[in-house]
PDB file of N, CA and C in Angstrom:
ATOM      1  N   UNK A   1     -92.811  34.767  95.094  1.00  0.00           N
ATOM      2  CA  UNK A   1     -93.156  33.667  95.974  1.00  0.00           C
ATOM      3  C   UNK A   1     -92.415  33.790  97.303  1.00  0.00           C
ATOM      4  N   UNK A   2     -90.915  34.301  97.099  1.00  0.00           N
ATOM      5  CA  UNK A   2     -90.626  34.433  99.031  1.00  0.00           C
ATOM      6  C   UNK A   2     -90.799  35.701  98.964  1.00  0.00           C
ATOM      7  N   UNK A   3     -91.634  36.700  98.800  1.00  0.00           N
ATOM      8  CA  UNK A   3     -92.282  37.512  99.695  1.00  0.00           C
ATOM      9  C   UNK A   3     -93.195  37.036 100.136  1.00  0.00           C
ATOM     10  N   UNK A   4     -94.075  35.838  99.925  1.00  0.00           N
ATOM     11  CA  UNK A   4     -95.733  35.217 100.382  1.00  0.00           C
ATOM     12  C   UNK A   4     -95.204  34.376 101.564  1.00  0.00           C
ATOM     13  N   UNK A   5     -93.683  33.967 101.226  1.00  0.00           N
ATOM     14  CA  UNK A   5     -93.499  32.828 102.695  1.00  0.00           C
ATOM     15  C   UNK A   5     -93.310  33.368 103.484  1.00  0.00           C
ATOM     16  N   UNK A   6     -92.484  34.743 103.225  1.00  0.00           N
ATOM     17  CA  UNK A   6     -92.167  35.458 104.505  1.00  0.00           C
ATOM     18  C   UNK A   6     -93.016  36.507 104.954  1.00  0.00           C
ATOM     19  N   UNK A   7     -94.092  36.531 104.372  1.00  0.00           N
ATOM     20  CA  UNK A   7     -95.075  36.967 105.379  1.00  0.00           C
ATOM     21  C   UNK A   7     -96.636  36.051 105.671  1.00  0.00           C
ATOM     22  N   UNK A   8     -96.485  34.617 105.477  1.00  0.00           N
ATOM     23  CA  UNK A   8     -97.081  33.867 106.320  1.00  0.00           C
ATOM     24  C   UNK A   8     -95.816  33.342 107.669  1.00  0.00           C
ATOM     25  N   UNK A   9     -94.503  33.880 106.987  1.00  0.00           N
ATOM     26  CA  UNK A   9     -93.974  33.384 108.269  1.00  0.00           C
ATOM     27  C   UNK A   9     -94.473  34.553 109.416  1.00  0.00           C
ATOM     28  N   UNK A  10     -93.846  35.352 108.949  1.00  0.00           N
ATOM     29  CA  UNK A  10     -94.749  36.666 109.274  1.00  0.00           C
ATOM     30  C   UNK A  10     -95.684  36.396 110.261  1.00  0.00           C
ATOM     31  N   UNK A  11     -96.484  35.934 109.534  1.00  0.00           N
ATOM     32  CA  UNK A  11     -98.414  35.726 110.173  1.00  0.00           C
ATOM     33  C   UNK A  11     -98.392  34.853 111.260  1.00  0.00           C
ATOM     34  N   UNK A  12     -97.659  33.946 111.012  1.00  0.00           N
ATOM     35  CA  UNK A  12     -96.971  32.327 112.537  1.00  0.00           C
ATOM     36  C   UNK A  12     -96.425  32.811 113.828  1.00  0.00           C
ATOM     37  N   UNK A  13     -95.325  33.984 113.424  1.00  0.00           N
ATOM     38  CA  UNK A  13     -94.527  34.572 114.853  1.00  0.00           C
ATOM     39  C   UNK A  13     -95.971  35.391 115.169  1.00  0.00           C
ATOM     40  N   UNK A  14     -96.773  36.129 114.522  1.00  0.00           N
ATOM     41  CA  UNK A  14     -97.844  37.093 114.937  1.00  0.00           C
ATOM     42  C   UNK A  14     -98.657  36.169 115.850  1.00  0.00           C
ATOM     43  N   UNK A  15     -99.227  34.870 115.238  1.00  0.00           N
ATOM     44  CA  UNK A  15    -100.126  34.002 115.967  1.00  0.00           C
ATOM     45  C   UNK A  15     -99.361  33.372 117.344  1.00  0.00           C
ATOM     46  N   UNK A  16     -98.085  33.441 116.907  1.00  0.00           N
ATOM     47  CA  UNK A  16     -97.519  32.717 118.524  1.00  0.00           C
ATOM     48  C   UNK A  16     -97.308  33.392 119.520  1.00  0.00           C
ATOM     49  N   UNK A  17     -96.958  34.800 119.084  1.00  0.00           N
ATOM     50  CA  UNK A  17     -97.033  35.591 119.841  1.00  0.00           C
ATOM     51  C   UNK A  17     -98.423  35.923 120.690  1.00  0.00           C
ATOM     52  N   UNK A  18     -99.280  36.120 119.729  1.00  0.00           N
ATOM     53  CA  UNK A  18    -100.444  36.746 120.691  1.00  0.00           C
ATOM     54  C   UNK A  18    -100.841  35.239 121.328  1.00  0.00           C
ATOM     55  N   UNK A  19    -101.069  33.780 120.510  1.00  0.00           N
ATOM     56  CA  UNK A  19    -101.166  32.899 121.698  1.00  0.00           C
ATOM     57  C   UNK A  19    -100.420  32.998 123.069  1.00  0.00           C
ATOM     58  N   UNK A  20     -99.588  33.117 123.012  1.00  0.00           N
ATOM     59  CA  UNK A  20     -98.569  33.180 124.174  1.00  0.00           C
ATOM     60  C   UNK A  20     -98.683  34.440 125.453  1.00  0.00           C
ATOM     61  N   UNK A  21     -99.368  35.182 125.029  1.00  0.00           N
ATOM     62  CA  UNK A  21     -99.680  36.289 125.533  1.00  0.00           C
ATOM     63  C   UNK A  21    -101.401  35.836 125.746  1.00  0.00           C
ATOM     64  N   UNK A  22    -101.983  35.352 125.244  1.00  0.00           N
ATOM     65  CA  UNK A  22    -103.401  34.881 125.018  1.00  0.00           C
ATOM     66  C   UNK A  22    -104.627  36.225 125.039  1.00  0.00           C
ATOM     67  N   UNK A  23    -103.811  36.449 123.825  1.00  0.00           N
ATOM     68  CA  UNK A  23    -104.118  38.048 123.441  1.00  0.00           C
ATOM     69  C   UNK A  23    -104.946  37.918 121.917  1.00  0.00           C
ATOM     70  N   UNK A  24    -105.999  37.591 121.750  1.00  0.00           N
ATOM     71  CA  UNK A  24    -106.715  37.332 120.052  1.00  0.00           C
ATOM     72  C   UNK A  24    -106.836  38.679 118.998  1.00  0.00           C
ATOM     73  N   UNK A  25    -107.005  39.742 120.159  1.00  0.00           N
ATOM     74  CA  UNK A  25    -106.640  41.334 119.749  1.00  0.00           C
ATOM     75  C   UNK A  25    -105.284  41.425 119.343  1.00  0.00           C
ATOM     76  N   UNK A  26    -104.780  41.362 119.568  1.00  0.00           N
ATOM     77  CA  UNK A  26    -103.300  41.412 119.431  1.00  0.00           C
ATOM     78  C   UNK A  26    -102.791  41.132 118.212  1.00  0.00           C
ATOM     79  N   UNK A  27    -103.308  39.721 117.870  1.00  0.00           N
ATOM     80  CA  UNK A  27    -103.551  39.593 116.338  1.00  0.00           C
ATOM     81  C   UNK A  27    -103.939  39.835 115.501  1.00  0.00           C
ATOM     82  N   UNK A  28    -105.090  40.506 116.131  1.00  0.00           N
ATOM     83  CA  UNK A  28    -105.817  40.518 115.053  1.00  0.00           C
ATOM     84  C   UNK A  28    -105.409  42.050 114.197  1.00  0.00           C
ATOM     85  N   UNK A  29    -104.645  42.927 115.562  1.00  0.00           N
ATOM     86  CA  UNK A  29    -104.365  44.588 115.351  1.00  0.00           C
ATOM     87  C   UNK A  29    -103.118  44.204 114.565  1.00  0.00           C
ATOM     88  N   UNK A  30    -101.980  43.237 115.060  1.00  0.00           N
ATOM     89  CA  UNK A  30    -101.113  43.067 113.996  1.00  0.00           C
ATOM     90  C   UNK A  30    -101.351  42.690 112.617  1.00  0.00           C
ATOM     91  N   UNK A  31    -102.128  41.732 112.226  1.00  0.00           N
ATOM     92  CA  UNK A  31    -102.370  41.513 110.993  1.00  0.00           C
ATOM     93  C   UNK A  31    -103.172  42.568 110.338  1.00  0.00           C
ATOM     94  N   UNK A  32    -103.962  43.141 111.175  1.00  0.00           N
ATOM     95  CA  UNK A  32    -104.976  44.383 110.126  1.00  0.00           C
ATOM     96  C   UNK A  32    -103.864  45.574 110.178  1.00  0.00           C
ATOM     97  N   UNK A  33    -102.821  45.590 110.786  1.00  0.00           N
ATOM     98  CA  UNK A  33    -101.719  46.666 109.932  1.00  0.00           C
ATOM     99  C   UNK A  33    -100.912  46.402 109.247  1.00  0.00           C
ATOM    100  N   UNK A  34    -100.612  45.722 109.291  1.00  0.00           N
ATOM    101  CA  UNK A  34     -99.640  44.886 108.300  1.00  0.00           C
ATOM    102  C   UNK A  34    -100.209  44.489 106.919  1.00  0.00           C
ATOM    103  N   UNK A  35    -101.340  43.919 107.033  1.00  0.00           N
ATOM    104  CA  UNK A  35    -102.451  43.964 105.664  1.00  0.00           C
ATOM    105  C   UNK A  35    -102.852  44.984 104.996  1.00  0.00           C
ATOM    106  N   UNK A  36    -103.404  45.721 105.907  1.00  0.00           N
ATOM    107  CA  UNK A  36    -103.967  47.019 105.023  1.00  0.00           C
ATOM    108  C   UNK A  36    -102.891  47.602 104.958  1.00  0.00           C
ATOM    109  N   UNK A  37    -101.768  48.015 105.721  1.00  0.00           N
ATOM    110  CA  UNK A  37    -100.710  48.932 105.673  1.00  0.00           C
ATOM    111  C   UNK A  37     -99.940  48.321 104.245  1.00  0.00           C
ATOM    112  N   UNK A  38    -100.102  47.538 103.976  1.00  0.00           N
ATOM    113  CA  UNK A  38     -98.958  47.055 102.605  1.00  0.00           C
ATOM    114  C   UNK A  38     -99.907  46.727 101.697  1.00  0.00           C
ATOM    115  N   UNK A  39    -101.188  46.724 101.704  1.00  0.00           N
ATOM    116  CA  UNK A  39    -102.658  47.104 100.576  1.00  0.00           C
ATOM    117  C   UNK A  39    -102.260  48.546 100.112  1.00  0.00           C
ATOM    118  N   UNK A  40    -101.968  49.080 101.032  1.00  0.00           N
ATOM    119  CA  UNK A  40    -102.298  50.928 100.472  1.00  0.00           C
ATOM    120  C   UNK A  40    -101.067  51.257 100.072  1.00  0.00           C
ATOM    121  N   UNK A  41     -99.889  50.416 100.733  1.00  0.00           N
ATOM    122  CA  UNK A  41     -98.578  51.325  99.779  1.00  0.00           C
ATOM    123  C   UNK A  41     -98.395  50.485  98.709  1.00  0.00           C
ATOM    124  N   UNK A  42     -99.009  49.315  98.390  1.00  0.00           N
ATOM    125  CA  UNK A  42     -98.751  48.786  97.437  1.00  0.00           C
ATOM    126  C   UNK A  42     -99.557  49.660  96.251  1.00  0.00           C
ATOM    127  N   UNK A  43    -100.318  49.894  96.371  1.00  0.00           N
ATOM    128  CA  UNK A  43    -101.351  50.808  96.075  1.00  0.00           C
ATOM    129  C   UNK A  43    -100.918  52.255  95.530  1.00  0.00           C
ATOM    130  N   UNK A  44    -100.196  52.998  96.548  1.00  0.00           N
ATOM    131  CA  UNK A  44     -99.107  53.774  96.594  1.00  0.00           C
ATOM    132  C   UNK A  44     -98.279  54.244  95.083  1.00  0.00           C
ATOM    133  N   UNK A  45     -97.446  52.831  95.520  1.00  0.00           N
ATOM    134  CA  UNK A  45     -96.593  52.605  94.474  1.00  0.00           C
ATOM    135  C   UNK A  45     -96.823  52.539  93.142  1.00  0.00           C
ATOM    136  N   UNK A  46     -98.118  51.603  93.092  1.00  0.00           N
ATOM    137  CA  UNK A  46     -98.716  51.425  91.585  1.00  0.00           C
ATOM    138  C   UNK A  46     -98.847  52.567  91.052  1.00  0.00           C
ATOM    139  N   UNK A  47     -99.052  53.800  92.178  1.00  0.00           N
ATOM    140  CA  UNK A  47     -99.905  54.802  91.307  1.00  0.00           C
ATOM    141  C   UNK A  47    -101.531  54.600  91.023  1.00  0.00           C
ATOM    142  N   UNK A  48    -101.877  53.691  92.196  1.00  0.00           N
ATOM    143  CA  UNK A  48    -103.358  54.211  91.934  1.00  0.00           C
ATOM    144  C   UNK A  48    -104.248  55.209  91.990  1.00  0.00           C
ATOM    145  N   UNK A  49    -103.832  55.702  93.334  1.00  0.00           N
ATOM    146  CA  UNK A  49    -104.075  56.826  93.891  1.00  0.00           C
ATOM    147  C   UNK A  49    -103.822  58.310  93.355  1.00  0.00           C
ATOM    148  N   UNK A  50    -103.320  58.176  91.958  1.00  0.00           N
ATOM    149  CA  UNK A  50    -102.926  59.252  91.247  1.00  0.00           C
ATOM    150  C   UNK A  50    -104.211  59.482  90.092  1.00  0.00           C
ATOM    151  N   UNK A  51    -103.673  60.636  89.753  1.00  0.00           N
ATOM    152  CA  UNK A  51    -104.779  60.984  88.323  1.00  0.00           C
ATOM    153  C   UNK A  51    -103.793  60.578  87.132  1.00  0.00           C
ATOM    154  N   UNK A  52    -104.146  59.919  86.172  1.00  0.00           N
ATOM    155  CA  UNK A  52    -103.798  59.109  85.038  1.00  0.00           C
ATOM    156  C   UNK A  52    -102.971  59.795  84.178  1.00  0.00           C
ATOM    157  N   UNK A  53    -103.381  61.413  84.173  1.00  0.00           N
ATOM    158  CA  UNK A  53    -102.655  62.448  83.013  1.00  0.00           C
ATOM    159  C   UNK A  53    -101.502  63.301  84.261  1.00  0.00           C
ATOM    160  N   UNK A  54    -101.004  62.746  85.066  1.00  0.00           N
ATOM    161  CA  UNK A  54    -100.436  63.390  85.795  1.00  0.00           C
ATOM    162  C   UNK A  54     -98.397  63.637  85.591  1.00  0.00           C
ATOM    163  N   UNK A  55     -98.013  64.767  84.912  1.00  0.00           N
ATOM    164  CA  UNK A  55     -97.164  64.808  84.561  1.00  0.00           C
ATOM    165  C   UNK A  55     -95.631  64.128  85.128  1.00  0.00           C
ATOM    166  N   UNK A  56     -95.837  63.596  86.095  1.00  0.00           N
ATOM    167  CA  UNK A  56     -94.570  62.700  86.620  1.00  0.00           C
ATOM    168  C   UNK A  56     -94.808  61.289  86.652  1.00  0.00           C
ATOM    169  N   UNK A  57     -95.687  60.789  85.858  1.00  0.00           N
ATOM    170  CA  UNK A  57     -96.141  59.274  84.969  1.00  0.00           C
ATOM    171  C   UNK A  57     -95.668  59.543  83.793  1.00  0.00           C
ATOM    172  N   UNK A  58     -95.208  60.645  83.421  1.00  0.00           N
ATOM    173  CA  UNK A  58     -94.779  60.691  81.852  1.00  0.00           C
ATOM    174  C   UNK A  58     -93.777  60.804  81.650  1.00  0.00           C
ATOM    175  N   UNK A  59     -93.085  61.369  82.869  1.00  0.00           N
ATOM    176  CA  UNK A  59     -91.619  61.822  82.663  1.00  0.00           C
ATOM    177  C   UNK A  59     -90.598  60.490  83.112  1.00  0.00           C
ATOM    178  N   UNK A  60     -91.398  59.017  84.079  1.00  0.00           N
ATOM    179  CA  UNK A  60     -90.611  58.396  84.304  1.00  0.00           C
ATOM    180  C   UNK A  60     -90.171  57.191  83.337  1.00  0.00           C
ATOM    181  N   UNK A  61     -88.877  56.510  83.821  1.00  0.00           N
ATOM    182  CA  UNK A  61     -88.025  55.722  82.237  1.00  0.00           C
ATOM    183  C   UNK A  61     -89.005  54.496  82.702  1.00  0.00           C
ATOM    184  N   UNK A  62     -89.414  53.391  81.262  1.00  0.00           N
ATOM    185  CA  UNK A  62     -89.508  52.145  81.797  1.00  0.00           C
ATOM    186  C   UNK A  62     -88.779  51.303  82.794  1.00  0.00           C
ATOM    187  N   UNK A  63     -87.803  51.397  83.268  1.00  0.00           N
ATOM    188  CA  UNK A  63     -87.063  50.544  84.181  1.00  0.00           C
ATOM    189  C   UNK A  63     -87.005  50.836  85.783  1.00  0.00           C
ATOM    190  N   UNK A  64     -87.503  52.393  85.796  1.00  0.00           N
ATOM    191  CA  UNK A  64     -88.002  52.894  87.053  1.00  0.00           C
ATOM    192  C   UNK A  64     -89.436  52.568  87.474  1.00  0.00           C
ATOM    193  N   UNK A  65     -90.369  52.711  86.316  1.00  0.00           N
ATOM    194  CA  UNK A  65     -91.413  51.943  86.640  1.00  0.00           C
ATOM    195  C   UNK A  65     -91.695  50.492  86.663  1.00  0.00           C
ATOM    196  N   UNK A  66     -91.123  49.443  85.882  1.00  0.00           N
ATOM    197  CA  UNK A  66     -91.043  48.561  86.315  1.00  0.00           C
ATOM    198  C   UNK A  66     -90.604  48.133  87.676  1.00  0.00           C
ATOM    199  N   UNK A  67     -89.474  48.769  88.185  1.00  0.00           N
ATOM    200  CA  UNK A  67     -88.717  48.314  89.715  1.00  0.00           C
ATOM    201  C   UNK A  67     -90.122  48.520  90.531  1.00  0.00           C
ATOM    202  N   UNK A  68     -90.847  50.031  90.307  1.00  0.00           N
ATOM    203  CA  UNK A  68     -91.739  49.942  91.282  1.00  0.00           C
ATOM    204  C   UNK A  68     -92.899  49.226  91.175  1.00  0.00           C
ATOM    205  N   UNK A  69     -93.225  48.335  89.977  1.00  0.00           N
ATOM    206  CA  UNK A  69     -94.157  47.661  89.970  1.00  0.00           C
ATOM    207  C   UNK A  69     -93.836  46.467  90.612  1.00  0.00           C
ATOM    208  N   UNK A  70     -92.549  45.598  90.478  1.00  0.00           N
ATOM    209  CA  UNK A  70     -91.825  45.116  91.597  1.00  0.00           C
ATOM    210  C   UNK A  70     -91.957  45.104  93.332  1.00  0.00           C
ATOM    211  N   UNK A  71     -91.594  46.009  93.097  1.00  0.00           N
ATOM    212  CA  UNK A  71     -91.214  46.414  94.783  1.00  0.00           C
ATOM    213  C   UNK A  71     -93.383  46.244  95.333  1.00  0.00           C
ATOM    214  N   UNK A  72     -93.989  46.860  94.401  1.00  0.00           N
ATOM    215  CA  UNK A  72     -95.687  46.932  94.521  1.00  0.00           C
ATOM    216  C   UNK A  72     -95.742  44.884  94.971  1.00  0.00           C
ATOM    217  N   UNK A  73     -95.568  44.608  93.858  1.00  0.00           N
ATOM    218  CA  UNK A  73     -96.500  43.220  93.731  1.00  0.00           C
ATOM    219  C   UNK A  73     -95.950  42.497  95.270  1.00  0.00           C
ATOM    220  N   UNK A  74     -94.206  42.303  94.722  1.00  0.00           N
ATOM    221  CA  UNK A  74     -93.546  41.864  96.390  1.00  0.00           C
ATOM    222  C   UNK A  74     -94.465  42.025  97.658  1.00  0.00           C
ATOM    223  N   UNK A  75     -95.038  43.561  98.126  1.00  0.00           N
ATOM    224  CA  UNK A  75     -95.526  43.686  98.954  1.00  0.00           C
ATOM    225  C   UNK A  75     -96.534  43.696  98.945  1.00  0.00           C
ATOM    226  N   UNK A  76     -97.462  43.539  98.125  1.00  0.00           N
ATOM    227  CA  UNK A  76     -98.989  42.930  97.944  1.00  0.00           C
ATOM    228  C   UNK A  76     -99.123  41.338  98.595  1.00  0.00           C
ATOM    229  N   UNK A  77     -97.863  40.377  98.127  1.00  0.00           N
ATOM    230  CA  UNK A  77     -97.679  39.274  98.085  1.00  0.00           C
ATOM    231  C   UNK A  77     -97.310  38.917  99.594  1.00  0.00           C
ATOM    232  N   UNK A  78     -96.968  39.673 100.369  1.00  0.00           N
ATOM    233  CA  UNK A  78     -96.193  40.066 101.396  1.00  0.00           C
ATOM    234  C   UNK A  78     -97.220  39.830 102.774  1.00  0.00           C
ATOM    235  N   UNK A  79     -98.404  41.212 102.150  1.00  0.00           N
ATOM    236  CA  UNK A  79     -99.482  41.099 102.567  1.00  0.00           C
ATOM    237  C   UNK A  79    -100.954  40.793 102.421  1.00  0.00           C
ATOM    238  N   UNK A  80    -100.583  39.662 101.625  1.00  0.00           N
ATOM    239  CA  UNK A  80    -101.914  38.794 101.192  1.00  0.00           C
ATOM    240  C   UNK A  80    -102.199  38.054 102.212  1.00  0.00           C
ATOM    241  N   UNK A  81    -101.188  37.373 103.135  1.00  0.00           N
ATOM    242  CA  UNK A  81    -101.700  36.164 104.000  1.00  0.00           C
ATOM    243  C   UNK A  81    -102.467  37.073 104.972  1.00  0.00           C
ATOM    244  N   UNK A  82    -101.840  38.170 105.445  1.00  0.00           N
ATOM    245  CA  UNK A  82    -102.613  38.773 106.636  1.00  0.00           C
ATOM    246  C   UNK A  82    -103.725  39.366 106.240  1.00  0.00           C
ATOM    247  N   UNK A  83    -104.425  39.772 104.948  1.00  0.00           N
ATOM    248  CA  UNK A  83    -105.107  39.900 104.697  1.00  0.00           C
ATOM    249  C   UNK A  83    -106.310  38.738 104.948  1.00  0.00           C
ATOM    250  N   UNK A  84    -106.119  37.593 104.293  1.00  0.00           N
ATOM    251  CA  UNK A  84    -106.376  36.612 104.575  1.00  0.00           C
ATOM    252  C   UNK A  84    -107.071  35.901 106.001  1.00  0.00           C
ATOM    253  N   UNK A  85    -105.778  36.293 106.781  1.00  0.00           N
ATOM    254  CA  UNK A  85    -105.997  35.666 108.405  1.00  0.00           C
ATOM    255  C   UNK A  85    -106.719  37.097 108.951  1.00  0.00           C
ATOM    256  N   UNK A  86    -106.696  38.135 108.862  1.00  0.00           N
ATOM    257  CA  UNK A  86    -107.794  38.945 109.267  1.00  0.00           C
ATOM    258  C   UNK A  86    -109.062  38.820 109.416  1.00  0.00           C
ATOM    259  N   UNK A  87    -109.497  38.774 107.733  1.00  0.00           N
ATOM    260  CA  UNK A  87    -110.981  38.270 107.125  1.00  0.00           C
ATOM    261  C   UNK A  87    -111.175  37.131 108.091  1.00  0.00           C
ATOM    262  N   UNK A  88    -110.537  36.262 108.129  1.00  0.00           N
ATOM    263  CA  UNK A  88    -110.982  34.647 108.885  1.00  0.00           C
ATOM    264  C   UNK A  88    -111.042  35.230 110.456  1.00  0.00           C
ATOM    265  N   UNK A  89    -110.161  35.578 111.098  1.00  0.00           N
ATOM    266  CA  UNK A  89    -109.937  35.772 112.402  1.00  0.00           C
ATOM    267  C   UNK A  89    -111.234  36.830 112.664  1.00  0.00           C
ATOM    268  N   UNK A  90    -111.756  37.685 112.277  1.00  0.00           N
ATOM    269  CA  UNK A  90    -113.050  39.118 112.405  1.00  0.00           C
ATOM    270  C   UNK A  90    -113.923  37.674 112.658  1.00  0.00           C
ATOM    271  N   UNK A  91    -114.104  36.778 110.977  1.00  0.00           N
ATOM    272  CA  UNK A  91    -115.067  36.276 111.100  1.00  0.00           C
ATOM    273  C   UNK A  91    -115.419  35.000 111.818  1.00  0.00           C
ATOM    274  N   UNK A  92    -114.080  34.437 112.631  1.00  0.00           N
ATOM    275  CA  UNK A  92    -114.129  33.232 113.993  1.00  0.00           C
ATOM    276  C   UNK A  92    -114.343  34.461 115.171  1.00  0.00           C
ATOM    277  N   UNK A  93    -113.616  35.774 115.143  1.00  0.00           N
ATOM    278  CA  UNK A  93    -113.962  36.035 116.674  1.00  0.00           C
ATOM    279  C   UNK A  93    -114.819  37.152 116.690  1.00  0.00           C
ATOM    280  N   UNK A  94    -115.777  37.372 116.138  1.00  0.00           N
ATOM    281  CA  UNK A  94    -116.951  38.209 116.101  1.00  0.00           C
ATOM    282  C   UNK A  94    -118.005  37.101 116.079  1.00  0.00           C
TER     283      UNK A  94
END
């Protein structure tokens, strides 16, 4: 849960910023890297992107994979809001 606050806080300095600048791009390029960029390493991490029988999934201890399932969700959670305010923001400024 405070990885989700701190990246809608995240998402607030992004929006004040580009208001302030009166820049809607601006936001919208920050949140679509920050979103997708912590989609794919979360992604990363899980090991999705791997093949299933791949010999260094077998060799690691439960407690190493747990941390990184950790460290995964954190930053999924991280970057859910900007995910979020992306989708909305494409679909108010398109």
């Amino acid at each position: 849960m405070k990885s989700f606050i701190l990246g809608f806080l995240l998402l607030i300095v992004a929006f004040l910023t580009s208001w302030l600048i009166t820049s809607a791009e601006l936001f919208l390029i920050i949140t679509a890297i920050i979103g997708v960029g912590g989609l794919l390493v979360s992604g990363l991490l899980l090991g999705t992107f791997q093949w299933r029988n791949d010999p260094n999934h077998f060799q690691e201890d439960q407690s190493t994979r747990n941390k990184r399932s950790s460290w995964a969700t954190s930053l999924f959670l991280f970057s859910f809001p900007h995910l979020i305010a992306v989708f909305v923001g494409l679909y108010l400024y398109v």
